[in-house]
C-alpha atoms as a PDB file:
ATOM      1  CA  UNK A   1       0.000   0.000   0.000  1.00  0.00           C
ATOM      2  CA  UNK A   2       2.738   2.648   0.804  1.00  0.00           C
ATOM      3  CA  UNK A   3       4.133   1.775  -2.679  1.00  0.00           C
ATOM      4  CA  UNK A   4       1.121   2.407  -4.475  1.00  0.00           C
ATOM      5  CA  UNK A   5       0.981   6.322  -2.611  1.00  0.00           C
ATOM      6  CA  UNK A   6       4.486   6.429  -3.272  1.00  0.00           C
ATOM      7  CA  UNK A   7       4.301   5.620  -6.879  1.00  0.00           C
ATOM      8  CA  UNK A   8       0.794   8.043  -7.035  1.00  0.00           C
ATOM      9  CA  UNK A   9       3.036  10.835  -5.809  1.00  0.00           C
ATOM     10  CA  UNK A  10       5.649  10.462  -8.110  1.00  0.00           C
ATOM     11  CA  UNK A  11       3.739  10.287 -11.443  1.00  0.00           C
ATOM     12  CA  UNK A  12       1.565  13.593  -9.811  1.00  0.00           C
ATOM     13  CA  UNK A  13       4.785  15.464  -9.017  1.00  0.00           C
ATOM     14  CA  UNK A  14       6.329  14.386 -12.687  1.00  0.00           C
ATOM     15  CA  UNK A  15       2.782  15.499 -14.529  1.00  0.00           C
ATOM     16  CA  UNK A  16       3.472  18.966 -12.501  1.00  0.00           C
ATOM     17  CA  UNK A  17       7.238  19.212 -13.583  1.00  0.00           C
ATOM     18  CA  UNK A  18       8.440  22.213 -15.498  1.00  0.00           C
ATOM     19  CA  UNK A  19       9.249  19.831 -18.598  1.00  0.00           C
ATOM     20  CA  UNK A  20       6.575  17.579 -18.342  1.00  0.00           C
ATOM     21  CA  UNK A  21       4.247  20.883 -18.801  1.00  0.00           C
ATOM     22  CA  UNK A  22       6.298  22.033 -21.165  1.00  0.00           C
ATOM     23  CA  UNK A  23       5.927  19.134 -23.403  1.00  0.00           C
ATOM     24  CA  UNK A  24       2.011  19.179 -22.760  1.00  0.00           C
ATOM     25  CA  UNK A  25       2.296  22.853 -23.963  1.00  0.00           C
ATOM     26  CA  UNK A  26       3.504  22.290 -27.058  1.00  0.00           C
ATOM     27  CA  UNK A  27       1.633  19.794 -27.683  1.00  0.00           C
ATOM     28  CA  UNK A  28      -1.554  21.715 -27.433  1.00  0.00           C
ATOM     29  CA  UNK A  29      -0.264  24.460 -29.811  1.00  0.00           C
ATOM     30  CA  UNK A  30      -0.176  21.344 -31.960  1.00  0.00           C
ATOM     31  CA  UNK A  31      -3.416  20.287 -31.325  1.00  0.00           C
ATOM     32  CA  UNK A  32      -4.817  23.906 -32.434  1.00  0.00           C
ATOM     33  CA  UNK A  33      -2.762  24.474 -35.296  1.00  0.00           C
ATOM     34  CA  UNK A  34      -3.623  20.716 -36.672  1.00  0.00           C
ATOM     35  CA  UNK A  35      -7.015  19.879 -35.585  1.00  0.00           C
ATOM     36  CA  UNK A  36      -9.336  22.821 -34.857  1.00  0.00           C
ATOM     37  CA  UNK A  37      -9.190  24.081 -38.505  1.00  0.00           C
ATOM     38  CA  UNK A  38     -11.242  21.068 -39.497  1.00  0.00           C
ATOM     39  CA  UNK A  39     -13.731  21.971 -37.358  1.00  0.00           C
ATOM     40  CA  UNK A  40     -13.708  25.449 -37.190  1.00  0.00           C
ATOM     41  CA  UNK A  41     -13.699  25.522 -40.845  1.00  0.00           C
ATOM     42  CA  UNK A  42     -17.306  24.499 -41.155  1.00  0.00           C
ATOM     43  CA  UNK A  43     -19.377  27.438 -42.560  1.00  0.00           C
ATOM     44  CA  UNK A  44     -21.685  27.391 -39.448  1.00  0.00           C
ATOM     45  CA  UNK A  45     -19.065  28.619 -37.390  1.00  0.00           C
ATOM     46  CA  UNK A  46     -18.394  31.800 -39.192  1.00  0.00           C
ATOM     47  CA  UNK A  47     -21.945  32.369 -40.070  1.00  0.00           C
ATOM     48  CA  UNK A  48     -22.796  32.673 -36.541  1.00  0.00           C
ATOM     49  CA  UNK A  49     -19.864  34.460 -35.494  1.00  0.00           C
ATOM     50  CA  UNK A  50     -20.793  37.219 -38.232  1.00  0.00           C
ATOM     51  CA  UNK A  51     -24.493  37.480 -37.522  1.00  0.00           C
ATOM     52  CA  UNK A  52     -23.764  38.025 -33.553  1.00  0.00           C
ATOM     53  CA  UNK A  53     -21.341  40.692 -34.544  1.00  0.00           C
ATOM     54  CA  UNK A  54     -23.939  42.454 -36.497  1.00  0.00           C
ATOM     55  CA  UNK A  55     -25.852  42.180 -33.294  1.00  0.00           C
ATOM     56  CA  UNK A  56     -23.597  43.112 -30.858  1.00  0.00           C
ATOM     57  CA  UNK A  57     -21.798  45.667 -32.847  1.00  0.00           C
ATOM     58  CA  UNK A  58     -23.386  48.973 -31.087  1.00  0.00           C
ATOM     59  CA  UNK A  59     -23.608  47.711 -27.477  1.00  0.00           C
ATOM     60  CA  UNK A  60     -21.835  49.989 -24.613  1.00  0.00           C
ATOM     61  CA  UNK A  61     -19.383  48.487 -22.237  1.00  0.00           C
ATOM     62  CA  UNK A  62     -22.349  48.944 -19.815  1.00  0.00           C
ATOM     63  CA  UNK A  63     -25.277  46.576 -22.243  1.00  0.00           C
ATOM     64  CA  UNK A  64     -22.051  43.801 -22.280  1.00  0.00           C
ATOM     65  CA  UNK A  65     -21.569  44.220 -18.452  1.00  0.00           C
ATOM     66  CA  UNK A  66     -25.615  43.960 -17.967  1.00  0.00           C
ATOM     67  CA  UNK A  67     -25.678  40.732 -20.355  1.00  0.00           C
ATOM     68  CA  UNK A  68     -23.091  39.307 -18.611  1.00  0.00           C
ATOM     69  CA  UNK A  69     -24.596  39.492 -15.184  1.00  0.00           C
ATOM     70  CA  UNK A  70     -28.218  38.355 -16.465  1.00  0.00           C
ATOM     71  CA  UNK A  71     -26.188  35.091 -17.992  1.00  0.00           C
ATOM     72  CA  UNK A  72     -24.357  34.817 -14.197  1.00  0.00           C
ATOM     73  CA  UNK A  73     -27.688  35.042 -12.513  1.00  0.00           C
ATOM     74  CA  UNK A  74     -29.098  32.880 -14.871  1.00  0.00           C
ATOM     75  CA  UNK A  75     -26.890  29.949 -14.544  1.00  0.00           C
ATOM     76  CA  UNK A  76     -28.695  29.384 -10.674  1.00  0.00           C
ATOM     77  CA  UNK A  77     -31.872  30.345 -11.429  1.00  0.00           C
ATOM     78  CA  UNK A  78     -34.917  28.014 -12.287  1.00  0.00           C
ATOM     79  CA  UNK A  79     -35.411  30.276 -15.154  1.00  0.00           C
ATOM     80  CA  UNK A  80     -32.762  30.403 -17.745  1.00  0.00           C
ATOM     81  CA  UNK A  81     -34.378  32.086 -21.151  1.00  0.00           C
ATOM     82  CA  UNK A  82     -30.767  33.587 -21.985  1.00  0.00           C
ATOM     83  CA  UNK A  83     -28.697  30.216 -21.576  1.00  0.00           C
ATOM     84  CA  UNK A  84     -31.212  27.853 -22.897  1.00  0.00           C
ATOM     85  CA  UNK A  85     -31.515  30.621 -26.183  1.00  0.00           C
ATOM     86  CA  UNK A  86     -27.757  30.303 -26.378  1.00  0.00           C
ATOM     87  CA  UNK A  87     -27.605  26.298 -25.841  1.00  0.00           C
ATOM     88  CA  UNK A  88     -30.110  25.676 -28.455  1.00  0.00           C
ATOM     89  CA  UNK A  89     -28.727  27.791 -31.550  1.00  0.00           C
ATOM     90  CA  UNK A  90     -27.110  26.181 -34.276  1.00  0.00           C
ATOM     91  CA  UNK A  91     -23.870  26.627 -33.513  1.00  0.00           C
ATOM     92  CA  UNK A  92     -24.315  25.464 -29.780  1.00  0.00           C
ATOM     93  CA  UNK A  93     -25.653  21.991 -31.053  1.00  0.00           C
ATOM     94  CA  UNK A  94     -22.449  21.891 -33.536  1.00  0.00           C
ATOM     95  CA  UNK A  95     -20.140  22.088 -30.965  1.00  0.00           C
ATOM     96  CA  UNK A  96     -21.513  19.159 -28.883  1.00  0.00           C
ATOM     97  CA  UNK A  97     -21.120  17.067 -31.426  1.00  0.00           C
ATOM     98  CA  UNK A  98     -17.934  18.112 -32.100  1.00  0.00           C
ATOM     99  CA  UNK A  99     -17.330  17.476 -28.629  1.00  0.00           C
ATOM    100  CA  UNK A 100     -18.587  14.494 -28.074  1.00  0.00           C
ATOM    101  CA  UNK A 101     -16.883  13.027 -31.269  1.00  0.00           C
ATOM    102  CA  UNK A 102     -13.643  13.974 -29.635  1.00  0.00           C
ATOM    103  CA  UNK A 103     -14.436  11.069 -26.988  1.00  0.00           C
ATOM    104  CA  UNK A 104     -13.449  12.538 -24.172  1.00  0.00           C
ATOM    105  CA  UNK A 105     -10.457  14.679 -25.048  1.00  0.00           C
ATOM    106  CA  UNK A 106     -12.627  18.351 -25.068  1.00  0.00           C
ATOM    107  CA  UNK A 107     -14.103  18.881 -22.307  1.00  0.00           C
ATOM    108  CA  UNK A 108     -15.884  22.031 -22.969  1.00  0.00           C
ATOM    109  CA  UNK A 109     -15.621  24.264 -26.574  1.00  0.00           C
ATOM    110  CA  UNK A 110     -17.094  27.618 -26.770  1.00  0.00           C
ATOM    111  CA  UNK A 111     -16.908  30.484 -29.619  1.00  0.00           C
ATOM    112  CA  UNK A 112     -16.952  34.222 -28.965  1.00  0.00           C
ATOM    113  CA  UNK A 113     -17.477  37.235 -31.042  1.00  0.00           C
ATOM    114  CA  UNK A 114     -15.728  40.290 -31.862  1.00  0.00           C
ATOM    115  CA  UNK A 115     -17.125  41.622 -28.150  1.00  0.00           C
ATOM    116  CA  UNK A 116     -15.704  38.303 -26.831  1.00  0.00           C
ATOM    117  CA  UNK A 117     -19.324  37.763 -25.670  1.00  0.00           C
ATOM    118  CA  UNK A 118     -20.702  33.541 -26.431  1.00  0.00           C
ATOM    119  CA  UNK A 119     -22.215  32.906 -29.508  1.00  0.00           C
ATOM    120  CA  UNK A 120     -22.424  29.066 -29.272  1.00  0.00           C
ATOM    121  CA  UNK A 121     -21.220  26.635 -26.413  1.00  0.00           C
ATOM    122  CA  UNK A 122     -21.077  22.533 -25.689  1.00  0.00           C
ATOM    123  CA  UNK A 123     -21.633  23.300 -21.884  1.00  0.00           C
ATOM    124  CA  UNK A 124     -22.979  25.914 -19.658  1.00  0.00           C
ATOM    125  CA  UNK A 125     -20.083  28.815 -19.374  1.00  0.00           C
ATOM    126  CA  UNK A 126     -20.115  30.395 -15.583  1.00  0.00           C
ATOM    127  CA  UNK A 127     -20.375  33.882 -17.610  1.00  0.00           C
ATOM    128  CA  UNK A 128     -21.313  35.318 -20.985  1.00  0.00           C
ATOM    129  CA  UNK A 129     -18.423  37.803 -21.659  1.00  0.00           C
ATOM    130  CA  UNK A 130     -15.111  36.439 -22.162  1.00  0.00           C
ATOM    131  CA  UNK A 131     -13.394  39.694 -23.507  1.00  0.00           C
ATOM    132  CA  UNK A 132     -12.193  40.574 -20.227  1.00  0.00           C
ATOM    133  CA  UNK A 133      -9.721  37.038 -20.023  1.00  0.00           C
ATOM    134  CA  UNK A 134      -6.705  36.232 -21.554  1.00  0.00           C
ATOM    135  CA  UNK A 135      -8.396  33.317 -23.673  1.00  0.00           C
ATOM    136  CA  UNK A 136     -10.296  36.341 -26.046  1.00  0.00           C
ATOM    137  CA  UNK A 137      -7.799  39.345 -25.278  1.00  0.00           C
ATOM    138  CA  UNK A 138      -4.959  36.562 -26.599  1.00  0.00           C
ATOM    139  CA  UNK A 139      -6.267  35.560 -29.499  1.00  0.00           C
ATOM    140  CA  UNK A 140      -8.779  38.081 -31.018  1.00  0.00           C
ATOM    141  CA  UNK A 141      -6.710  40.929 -30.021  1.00  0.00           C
ATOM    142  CA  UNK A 142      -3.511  39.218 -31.363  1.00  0.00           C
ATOM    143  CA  UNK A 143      -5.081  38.508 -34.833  1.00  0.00           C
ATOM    144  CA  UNK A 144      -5.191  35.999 -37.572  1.00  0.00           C
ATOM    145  CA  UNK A 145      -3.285  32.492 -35.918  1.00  0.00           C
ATOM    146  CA  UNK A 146      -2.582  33.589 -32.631  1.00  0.00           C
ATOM    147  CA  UNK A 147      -3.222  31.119 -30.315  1.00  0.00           C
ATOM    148  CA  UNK A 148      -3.518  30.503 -26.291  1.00  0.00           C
ATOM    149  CA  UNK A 149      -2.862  27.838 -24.233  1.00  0.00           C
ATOM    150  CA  UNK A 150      -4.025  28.253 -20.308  1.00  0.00           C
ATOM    151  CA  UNK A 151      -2.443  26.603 -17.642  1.00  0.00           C
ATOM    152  CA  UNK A 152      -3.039  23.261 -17.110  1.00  0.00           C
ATOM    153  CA  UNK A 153      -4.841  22.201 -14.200  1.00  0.00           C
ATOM    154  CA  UNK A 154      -6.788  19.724 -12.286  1.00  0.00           C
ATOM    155  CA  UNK A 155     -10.337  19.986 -12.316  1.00  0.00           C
ATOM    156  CA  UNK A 156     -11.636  19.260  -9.322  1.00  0.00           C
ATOM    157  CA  UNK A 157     -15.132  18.049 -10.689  1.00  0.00           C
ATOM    158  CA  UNK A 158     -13.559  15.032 -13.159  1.00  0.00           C
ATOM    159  CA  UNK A 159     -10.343  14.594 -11.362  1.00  0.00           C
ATOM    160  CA  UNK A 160      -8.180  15.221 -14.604  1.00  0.00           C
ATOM    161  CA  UNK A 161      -5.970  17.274 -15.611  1.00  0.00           C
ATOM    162  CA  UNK A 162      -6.761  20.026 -18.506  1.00  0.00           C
ATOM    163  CA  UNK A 163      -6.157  23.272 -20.006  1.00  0.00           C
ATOM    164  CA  UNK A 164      -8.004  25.958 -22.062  1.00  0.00           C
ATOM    165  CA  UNK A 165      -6.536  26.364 -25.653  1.00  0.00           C
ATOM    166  CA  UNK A 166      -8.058  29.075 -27.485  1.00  0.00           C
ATOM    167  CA  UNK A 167      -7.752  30.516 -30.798  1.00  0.00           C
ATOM    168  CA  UNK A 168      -8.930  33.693 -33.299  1.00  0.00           C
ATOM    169  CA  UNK A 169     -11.090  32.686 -35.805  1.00  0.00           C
ATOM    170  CA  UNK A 170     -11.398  34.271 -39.475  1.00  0.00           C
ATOM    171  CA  UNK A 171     -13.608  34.723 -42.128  1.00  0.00           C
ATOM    172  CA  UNK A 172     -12.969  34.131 -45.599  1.00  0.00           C
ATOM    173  CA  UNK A 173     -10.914  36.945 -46.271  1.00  0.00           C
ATOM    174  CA  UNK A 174      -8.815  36.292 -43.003  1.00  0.00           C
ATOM    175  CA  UNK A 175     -10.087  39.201 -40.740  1.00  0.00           C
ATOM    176  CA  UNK A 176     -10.211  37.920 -37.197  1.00  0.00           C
ATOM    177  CA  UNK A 177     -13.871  38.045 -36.166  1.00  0.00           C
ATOM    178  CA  UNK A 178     -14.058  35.571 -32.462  1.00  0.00           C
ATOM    179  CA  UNK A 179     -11.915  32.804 -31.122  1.00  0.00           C
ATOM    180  CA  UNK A 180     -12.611  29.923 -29.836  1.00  0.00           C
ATOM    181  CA  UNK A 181     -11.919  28.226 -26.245  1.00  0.00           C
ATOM    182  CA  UNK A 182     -11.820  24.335 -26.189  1.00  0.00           C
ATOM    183  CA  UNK A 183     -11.159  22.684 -22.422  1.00  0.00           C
ATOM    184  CA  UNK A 184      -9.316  19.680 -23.353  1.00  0.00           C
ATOM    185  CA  UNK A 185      -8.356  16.439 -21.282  1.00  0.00           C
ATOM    186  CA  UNK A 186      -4.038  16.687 -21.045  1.00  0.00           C
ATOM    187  CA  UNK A 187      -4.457  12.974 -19.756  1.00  0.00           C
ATOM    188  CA  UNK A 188      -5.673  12.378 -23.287  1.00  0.00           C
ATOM    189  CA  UNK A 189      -3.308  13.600 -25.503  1.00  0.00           C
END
């Protein structure tokens, strides 16, 4: 028995190493560069994207704050008009299949718009407006390719490790208009 918690230790503390996350790292840049595009490159994607920045286009700093707290109250109340809008687009029912044909290595995959506000999502996001996090302000803001990868973590709810890797997205003509966030399963790579 004090092997086995002895061995447990050792593989955690070498999965937390330096070089062990720096490996992981690059191999989620890898995984964006290679494998979103395929998805991502589905017309739906932009289409939505596009039509939500027609939308959202004239809203203050103030209407994106408001929206965002209506989506945070929202996600604990009984009544949830804005989510279940948001869950049921298009787009939203894209990305759980997408998802769910990754078996098991996304965890989560949402797209935001030019405001960095959701415009489709596989899960329930604790808040509406991204654009004030690194995972919108480093990719959208960067431009065409750019490309984030969070830290890796545990998550405490499935008890494996995972990071955020987002990316811009781009029309046809290659003007940034979102980015996308994917959670994905480092245990799975």
């Amino acid at each position: 028995m004090l092997l086995r918690h002895v061995l447990l230790i050792t593989v955690f503390a070498l999965t937390l190493s330096p070089a062990a996350h720096s490996d992981q790292r690059d191999d989620l840049n890898t995984l964006a560069k290679e494998k979103f595009s395929s998805w991502l490159s589905n017309p739906l994607v932009a289409k939505e994207i596009i039509a939500q920045n027609v939308r959202t286009s004239g809203l203050s700093d103030d209407a994106v704050i408001k929206l965002d707290k209506q989506w945070r109250a929202e996600t604990d109340a009984s009544s949830k008009p804005m989510i279940d809008a948001t869950l049921a687009n298009a787009l939203s029912e894209y990305l759980r299949d997408v998802k769910e044909s990754s078996e098991g290595l996304f965890t989560e995959i949402f797209v935001m718009d030019a405001k960095g506000l959701n415009v489709g999502q596989s899960d329930v996001t604790s808040d509406y407006w991204q654009g004030d996090e690194a995972k919108w302000q480093k990719t959208f803001s960067m431009g065409a390719g750019a490309i984030h990868v969070g830290d890796i973590e545990m998550d405490e709810s499935t008890q494996q490790f995972q990071a955020q890797v987002s990316q811009s997205i781009v029309d046809a003509s290659g003007k940034v208009i979102g980015a996308v966030t994917v959670g994905v399963n480092v245990d799975e790579l």
